[in-house]
N, C-alpha and C. Protein backbone atom coordinates (compact mmCIF):
# COMPACT_ATOMS: atom_id res chain seq x y z
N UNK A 1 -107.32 25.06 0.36
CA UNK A 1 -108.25 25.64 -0.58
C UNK A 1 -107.85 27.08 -0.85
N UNK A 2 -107.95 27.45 -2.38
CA UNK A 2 -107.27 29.05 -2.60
C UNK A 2 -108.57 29.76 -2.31
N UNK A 3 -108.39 31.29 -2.00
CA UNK A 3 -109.39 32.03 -1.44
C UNK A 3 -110.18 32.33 -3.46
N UNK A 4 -111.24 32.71 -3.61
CA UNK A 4 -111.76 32.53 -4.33
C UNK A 4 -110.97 34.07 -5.08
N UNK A 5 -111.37 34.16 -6.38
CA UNK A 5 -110.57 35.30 -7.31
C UNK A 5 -111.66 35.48 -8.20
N UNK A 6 -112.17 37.23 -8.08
CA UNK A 6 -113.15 37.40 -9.43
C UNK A 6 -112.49 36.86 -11.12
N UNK A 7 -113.44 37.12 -11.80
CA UNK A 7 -113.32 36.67 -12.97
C UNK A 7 -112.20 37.75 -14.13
N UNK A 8 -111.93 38.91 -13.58
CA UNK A 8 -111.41 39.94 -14.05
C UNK A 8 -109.68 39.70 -13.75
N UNK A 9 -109.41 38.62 -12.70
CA UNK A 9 -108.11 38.40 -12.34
C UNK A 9 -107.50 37.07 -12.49
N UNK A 10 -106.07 37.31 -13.19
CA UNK A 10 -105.55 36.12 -13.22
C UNK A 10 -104.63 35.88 -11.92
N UNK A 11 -104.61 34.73 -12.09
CA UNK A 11 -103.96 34.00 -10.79
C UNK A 11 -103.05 33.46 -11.27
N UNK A 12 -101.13 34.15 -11.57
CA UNK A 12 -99.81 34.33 -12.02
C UNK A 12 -99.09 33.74 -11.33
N UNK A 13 -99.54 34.07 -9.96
CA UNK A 13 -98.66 33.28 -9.42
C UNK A 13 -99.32 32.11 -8.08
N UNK A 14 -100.37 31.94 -8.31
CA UNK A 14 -101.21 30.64 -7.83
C UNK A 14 -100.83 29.62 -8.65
N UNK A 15 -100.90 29.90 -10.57
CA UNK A 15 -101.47 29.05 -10.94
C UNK A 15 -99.73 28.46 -11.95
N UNK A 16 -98.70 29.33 -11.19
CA UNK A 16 -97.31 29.01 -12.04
C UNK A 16 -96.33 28.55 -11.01
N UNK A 17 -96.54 29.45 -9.81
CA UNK A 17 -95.21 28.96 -9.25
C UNK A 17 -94.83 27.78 -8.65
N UNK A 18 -95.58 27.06 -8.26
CA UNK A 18 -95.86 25.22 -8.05
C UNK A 18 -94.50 25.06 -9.22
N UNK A 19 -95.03 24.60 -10.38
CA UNK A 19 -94.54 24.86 -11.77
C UNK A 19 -92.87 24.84 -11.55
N UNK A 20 -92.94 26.59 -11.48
CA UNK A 20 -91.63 26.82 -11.42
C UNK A 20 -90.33 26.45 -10.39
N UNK A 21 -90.72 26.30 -9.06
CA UNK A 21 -90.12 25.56 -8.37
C UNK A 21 -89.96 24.26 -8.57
N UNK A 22 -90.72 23.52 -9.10
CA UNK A 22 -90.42 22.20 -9.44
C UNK A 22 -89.33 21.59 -10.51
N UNK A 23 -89.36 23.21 -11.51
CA UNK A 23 -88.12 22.96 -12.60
C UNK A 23 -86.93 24.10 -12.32
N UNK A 24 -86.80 23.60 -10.77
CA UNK A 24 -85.53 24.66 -10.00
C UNK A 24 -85.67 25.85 -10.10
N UNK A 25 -86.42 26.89 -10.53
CA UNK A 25 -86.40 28.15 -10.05
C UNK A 25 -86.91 28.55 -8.39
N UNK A 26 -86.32 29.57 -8.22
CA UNK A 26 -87.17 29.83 -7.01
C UNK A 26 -87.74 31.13 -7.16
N UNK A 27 -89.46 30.69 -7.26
CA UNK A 27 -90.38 31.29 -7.79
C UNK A 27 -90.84 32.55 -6.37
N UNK A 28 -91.18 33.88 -6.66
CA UNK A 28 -91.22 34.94 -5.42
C UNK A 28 -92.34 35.19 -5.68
N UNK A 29 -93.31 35.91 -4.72
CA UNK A 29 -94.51 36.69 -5.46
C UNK A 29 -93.91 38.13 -5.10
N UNK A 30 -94.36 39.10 -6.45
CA UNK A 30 -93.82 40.11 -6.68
C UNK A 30 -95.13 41.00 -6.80
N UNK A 31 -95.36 42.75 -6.35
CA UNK A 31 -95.91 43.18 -6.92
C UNK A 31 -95.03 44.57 -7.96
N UNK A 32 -95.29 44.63 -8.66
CA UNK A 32 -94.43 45.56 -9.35
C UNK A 32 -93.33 44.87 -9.72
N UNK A 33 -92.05 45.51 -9.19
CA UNK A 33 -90.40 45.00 -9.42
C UNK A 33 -90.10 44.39 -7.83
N UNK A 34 -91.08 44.64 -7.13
CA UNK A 34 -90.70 43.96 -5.42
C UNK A 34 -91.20 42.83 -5.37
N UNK A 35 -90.23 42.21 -4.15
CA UNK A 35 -90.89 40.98 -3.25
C UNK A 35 -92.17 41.25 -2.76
N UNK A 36 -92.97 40.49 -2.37
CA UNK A 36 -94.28 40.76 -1.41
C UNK A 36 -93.88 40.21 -0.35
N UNK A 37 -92.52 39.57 -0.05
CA UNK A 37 -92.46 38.29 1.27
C UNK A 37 -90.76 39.14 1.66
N UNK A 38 -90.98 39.35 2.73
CA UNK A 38 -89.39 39.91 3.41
C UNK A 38 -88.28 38.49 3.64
N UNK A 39 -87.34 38.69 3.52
CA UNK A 39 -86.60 37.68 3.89
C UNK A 39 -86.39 36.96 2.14
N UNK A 40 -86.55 37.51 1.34
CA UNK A 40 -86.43 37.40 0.10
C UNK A 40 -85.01 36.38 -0.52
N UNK A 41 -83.96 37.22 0.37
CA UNK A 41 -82.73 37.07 0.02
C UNK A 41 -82.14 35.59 0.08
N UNK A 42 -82.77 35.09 1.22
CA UNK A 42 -82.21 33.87 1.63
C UNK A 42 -82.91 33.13 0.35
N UNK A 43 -83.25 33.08 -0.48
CA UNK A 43 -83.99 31.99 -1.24
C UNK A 43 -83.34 32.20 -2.93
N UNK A 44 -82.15 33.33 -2.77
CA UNK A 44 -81.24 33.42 -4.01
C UNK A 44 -80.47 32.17 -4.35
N UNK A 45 -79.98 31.06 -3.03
CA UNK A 45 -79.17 30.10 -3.07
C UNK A 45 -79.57 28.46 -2.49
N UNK A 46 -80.83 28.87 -2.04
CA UNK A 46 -81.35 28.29 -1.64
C UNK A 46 -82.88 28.35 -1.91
N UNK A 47 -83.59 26.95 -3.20
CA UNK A 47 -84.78 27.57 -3.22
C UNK A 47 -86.35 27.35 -1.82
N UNK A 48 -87.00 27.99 -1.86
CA UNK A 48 -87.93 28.13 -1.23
C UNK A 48 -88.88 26.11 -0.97
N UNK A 49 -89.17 26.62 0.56
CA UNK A 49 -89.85 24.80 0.23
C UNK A 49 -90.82 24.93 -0.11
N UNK A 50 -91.32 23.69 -0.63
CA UNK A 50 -92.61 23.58 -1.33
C UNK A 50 -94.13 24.35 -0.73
N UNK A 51 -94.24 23.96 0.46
CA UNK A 51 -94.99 24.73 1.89
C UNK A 51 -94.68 26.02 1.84
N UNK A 52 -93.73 26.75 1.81
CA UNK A 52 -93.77 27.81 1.48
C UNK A 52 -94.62 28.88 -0.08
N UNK A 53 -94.47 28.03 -1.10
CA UNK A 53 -94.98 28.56 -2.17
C UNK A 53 -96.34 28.10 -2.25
N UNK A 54 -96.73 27.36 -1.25
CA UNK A 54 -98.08 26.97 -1.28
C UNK A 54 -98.67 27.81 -0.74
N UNK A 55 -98.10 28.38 0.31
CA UNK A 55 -98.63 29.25 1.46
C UNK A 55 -98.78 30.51 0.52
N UNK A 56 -97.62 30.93 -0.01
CA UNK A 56 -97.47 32.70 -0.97
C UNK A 56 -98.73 32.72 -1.94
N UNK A 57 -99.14 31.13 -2.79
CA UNK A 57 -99.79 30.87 -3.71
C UNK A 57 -101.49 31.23 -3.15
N UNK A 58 -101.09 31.01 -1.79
CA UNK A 58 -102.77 31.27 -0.91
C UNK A 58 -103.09 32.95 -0.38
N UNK A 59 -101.46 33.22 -0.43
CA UNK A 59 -101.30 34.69 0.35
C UNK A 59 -101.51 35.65 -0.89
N UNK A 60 -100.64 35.53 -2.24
CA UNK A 60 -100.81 36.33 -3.17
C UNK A 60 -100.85 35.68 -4.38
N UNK A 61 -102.02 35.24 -4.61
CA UNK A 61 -102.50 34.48 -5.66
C UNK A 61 -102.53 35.33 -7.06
N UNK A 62 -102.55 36.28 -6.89
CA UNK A 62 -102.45 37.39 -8.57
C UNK A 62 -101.52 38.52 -9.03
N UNK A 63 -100.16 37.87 -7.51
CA UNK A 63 -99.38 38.84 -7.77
C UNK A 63 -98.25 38.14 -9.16
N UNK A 64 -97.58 39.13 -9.68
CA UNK A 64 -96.46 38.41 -10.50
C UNK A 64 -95.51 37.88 -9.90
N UNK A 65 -94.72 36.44 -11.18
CA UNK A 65 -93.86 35.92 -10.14
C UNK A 65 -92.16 36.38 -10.55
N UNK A 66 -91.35 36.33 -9.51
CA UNK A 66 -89.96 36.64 -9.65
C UNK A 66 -89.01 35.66 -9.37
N UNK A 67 -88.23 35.63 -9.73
CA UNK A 67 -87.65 34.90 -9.25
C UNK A 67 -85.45 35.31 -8.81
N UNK A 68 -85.87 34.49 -7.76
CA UNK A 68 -84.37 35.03 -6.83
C UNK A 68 -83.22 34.04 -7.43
N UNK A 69 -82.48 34.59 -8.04
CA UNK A 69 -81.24 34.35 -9.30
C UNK A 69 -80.32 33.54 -8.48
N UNK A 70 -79.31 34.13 -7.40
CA UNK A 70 -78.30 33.03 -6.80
C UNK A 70 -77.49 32.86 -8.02
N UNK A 71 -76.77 31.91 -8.23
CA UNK A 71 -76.34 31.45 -9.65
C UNK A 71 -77.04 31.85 -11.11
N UNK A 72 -78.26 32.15 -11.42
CA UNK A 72 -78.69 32.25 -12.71
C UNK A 72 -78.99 33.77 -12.62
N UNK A 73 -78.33 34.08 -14.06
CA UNK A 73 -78.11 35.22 -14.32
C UNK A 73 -79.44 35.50 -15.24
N UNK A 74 -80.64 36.85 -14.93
CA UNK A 74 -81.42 36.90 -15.70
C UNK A 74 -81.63 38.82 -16.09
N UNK A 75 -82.19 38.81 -17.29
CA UNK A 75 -82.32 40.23 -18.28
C UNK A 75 -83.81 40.67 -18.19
N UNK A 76 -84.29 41.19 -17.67
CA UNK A 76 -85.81 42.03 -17.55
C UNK A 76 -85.79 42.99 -18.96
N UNK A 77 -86.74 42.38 -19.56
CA UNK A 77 -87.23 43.44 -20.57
C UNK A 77 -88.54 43.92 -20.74
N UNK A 78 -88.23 45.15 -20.38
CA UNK A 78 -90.08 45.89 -20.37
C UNK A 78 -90.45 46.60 -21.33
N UNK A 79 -91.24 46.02 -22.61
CA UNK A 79 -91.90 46.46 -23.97
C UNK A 79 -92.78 47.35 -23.53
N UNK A 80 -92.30 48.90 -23.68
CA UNK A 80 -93.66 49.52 -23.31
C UNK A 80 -94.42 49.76 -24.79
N UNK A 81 -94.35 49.11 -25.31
CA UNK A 81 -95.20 49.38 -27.17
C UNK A 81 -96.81 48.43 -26.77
């Protein structure tokens, strides 16, 4: 059961990273540009188990999600407009 979340917060990475691991990414919870979970690295080549993102999904349910590249090459773009 997820811990309950006021109405003012979305749940980014409760309610995606299931999701995204399932269509091979390996989904991180992030706050800012960081990991929230140490040991980050190992999950660049190897994605995260399912139990694991269940657990992050319970631990940081409204943080943003990231994801650890390994092979896929990705471009961050931050619109500050």
């Amino acid at each position: 059961m997820r811990p309950p979340i006021g109405p003012e917060q979305e749940r980014y990475f409760a309610d995606n990273a299931e999701i995204l691991l399932r269509q091979g990414y390996s989904p991180l919870p992030v706050r800012g540009k960081r990991p929230a979970i140490t040991g980050w690295q190992r999950h660049c080549l190897n994605p995260p188990a399912e139990l694991s993102v269940e657990k992050w999904a319970l631990q940081f349910p409204t943080h943003n999600i990231g994801a650890a590249c390994g092979h896929l090459v990705a471009l961050d773009i931050d619109d500050e407009s």
